[in-house]
Each structure stands twice: as C-alpha cells, then as structure tokens.
N, C-alpha and C. Protein backbone atom coordinates (compact mmCIF):
# COMPACT_ATOMS: atom_id res chain seq x y z
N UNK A 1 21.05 24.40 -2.48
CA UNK A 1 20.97 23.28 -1.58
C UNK A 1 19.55 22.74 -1.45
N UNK A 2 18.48 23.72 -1.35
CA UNK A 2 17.18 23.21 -1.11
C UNK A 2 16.53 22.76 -2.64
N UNK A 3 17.31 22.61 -3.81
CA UNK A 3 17.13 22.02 -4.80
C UNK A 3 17.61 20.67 -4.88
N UNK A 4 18.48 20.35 -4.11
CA UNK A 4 18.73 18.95 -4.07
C UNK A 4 18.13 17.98 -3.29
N UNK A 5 17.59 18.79 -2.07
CA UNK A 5 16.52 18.14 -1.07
C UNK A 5 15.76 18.03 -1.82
N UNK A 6 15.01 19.37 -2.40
CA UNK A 6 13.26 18.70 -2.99
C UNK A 6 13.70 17.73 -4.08
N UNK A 7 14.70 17.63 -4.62
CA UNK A 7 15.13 16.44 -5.73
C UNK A 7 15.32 15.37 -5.25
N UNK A 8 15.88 15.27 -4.14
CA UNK A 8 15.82 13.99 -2.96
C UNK A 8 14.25 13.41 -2.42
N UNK A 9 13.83 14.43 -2.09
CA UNK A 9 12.58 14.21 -1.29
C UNK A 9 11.40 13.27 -2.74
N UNK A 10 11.66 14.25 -3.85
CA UNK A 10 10.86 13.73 -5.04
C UNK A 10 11.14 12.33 -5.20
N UNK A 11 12.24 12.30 -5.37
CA UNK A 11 13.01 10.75 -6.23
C UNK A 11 12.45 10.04 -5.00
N UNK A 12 12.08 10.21 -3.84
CA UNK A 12 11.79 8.92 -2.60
C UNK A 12 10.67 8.76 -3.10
N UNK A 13 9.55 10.16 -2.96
CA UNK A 13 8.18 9.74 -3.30
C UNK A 13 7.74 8.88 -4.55
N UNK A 14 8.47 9.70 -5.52
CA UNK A 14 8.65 8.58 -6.74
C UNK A 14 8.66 7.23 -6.50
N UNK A 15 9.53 7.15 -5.68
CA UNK A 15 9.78 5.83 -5.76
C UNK A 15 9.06 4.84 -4.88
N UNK A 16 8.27 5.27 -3.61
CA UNK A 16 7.52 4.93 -2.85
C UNK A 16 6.52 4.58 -3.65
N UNK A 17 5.78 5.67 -4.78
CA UNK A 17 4.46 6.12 -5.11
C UNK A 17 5.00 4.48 -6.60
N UNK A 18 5.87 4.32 -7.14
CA UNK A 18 6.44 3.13 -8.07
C UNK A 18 5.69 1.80 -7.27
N UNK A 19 6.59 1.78 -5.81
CA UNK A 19 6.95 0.57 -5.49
C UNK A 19 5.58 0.09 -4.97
N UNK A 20 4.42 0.95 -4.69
CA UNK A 20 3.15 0.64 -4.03
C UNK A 20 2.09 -0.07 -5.54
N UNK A 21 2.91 1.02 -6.49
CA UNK A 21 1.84 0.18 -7.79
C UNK A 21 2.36 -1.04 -8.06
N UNK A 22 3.25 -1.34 -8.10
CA UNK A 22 4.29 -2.68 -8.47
C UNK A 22 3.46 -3.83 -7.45
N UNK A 23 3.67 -2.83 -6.44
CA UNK A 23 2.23 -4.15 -5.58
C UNK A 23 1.44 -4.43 -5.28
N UNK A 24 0.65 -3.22 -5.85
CA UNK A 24 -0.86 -3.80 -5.99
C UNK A 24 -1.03 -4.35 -7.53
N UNK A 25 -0.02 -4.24 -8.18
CA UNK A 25 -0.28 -4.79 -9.69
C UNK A 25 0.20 -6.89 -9.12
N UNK A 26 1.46 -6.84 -8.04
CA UNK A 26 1.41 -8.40 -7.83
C UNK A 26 -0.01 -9.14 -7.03
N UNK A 27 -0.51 -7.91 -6.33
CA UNK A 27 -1.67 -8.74 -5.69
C UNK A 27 -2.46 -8.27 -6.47
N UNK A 28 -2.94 -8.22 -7.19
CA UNK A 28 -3.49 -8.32 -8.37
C UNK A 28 -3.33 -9.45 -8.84
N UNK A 29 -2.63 -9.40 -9.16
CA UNK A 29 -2.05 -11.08 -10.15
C UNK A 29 -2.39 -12.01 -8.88
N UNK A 30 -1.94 -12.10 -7.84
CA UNK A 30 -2.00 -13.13 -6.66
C UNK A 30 -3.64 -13.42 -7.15
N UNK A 31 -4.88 -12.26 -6.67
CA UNK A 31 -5.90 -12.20 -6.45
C UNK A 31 -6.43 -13.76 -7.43
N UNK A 32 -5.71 -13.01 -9.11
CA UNK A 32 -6.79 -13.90 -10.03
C UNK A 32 -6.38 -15.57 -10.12
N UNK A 33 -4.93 -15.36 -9.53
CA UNK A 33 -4.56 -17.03 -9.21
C UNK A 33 -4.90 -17.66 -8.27
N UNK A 34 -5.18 -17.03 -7.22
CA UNK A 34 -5.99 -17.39 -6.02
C UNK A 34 -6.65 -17.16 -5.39
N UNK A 35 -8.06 -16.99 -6.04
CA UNK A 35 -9.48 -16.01 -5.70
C UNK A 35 -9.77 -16.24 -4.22
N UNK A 36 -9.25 -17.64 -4.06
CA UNK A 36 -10.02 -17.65 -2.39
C UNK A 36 -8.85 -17.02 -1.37
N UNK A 37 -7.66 -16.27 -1.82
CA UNK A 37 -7.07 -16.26 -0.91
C UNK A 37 -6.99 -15.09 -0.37
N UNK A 38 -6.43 -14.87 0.96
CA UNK A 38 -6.94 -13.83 2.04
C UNK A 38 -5.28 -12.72 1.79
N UNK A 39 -5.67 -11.69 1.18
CA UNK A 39 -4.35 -10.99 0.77
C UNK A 39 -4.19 -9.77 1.54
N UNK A 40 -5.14 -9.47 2.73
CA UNK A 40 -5.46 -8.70 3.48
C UNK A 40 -4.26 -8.14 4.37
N UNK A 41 -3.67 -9.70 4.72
CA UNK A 41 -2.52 -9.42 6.04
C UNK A 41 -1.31 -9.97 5.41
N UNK A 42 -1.23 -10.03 3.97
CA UNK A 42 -0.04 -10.31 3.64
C UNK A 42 1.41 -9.68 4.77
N UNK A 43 2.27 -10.88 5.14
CA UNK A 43 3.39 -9.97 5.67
C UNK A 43 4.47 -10.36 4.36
N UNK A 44 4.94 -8.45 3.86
CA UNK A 44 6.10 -8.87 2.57
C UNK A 44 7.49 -9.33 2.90
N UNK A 45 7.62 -9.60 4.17
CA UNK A 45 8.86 -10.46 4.32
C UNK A 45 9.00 -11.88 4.37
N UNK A 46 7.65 -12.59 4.56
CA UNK A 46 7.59 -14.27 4.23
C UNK A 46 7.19 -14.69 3.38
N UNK A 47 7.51 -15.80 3.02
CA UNK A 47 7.31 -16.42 1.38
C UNK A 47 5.61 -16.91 1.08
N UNK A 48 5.44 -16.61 -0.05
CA UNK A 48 4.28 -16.47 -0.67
C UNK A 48 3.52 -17.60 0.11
N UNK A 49 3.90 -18.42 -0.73
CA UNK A 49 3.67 -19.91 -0.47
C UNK A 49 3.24 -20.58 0.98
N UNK A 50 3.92 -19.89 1.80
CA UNK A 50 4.06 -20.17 3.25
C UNK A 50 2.97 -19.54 3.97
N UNK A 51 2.19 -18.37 3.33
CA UNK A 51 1.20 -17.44 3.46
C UNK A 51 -0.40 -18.20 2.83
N UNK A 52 -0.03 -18.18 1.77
CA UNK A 52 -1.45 -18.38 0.65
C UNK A 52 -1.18 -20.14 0.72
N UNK A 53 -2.07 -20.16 0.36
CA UNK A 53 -2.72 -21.81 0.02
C UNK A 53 -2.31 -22.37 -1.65
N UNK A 54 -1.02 -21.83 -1.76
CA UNK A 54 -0.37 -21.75 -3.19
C UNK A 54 0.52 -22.76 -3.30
N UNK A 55 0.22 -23.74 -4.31
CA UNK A 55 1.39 -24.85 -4.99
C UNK A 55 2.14 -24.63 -6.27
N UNK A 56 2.77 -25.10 -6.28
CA UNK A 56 3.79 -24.68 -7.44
C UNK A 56 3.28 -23.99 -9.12
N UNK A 57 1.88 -25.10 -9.34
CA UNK A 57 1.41 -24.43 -10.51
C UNK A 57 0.56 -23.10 -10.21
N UNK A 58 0.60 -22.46 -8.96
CA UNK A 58 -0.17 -21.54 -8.66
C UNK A 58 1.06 -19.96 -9.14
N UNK A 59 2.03 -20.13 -8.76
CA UNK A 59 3.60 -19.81 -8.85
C UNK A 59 3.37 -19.62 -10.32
N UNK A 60 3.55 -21.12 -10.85
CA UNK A 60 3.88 -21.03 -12.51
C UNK A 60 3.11 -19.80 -13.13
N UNK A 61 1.35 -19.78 -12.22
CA UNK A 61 0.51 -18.93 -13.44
C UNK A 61 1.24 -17.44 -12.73
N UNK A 62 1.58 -17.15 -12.16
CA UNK A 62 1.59 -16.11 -11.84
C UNK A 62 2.79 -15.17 -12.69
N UNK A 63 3.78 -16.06 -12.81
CA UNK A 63 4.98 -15.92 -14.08
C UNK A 63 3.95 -15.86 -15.48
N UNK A 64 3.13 -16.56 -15.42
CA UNK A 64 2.30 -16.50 -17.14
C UNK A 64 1.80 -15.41 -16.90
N UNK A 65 1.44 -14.87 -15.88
CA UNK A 65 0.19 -13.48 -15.96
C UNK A 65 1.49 -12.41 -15.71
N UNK A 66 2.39 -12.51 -15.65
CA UNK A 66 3.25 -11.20 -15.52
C UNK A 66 3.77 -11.32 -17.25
N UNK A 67 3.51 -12.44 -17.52
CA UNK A 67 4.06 -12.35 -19.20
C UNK A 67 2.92 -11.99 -19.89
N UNK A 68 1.95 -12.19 -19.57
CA UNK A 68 0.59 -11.70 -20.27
C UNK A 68 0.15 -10.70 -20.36
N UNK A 69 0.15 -10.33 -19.41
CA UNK A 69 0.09 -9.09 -18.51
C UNK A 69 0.78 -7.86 -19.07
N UNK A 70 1.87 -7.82 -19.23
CA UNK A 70 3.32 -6.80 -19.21
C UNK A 70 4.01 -7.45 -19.53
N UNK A 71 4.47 -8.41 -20.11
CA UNK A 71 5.45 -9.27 -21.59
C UNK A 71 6.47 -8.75 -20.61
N UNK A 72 6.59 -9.28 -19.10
CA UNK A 72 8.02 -9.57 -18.63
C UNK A 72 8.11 -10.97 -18.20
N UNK A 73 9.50 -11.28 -18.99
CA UNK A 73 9.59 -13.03 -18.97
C UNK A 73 10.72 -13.36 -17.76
N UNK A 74 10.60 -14.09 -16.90
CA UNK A 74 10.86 -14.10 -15.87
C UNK A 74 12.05 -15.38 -16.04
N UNK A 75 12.83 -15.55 -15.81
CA UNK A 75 13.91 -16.66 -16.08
C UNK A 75 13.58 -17.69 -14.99
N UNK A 76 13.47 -18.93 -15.12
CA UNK A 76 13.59 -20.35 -13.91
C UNK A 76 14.73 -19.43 -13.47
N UNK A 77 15.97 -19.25 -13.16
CA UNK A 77 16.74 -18.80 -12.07
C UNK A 77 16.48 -17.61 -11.34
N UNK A 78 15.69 -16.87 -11.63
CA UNK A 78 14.97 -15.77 -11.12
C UNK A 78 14.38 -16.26 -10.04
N UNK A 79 13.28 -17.41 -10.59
CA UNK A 79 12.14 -17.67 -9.32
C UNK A 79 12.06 -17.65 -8.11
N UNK A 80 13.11 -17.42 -7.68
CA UNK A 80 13.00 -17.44 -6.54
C UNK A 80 13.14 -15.64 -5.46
N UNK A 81 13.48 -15.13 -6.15
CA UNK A 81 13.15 -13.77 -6.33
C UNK A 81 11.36 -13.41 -6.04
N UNK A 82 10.99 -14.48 -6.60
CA UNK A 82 9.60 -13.87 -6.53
C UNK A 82 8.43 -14.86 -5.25
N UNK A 83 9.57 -15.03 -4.39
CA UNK A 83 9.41 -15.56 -3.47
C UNK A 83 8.18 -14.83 -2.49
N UNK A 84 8.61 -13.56 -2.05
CA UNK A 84 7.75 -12.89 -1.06
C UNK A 84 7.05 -11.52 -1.37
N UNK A 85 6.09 -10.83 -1.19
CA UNK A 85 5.82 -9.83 -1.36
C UNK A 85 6.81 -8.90 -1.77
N UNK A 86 7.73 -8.72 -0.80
CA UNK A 86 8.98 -7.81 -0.70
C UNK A 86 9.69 -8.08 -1.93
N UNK A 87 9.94 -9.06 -2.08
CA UNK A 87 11.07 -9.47 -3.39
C UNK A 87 10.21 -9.40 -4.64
N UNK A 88 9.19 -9.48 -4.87
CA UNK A 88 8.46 -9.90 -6.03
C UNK A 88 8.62 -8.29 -6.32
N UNK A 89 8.27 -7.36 -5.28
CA UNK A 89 8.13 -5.52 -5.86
C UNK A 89 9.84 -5.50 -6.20
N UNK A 90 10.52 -5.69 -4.89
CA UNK A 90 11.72 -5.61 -5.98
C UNK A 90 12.61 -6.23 -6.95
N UNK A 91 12.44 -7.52 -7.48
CA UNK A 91 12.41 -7.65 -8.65
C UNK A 91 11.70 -7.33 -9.38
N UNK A 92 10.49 -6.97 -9.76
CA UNK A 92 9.78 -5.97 -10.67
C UNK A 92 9.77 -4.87 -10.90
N UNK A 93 10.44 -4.17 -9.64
CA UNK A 93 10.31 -2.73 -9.89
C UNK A 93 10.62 -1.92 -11.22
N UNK A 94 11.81 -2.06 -11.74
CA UNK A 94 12.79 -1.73 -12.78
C UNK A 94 11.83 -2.29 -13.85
N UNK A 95 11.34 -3.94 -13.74
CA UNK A 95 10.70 -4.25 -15.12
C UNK A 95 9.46 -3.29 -15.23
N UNK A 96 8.94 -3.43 -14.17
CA UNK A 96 7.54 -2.11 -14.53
C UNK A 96 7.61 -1.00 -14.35
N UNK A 97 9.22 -0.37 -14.30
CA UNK A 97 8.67 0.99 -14.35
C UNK A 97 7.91 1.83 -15.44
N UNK A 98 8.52 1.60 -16.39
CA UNK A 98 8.03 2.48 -17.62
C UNK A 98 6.44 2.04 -18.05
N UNK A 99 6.18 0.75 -17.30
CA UNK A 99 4.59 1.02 -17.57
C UNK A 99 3.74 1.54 -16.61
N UNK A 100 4.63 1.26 -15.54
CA UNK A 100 3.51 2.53 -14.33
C UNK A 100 3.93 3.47 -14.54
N UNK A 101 4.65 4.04 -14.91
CA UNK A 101 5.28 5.39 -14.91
C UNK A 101 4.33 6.19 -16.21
N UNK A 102 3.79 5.56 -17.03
CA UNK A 102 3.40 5.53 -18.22
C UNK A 102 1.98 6.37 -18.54
C-alpha cells in the first residue's frame, strides 16, 4: 500500500516539478517578446493580453519562439488555448515534456 502512495506522491511532484518548468520556459518566451513587461504578478487565470501590453503580433511571436524554440507548431485553432498563463502550461505540458524531462 505504501508503494502506491510514494508512487502517488512522486507522479504529483513530477508533475508539479513539469508544470513549473513549462512556465518559466512561457515566461521566458513572454520576457523576450516583451522586454518591458512586468511578469512579476502575472495572475495565471486572466488572459495574457489583458495583463501585458501585448497585441496580436506580440501573440504571433510567441507561437514563432515556441516553434523555434522546441519545434512545437501550434495550430490557429489552438490559439486560444494559449490564452492565459494557466492554459498556455497546460497546453504545453504534454508538448514539453520529453524536453524538460530530458
């Protein structure tokens, strides 16, 4: 039984210890698209846009630097997925695991 807990307990941290690189790898990307912007108090439940001083081609580069970046190509019907902090880690999560994991 206490093999399935610490297998439980692991797979969370795992996945905590995933989902924290996934977002400092998006504010990362935020950072170089928008040097002046204040990423300090991001809240990951409101939309990017609504936060940062970001217009649409600010958006676009940020899809180019996740393809540049880590050659994940992001579909126009996706985009909107990559709406908020929150959504951007989890739609990426899965695409970056195997390179944070790496």
């Amino acid at each position: 039984m206490t093999a399935a807990i610490g297998t439980a307990e692991s797979n969370t941290f795992e996945g905590s210890m995933l989902e924290q690189k996934v977002k400092e790898i998006v504010l990362n990307i935020i950072a170089v698209v928008a040097p002046d912007a204040d990423l300090s108090d991001l809240k990951g439940e409101v939309k990017l846009r609504d936060q940062l001083d970001m217009d649409s081609m600010d958006f676009l580069d940020i899809v180019m630097e996740l393809r540049k970046r880590y050659k994940i190509e992001v579909p126009k019907e996706d985009y909107p997925m990559l709406a908020s902090l929150d959504s951007c880690v989890s739609y990426l999560m899965p695409k970056l695991q195997a390179v944070v994991t790496a």
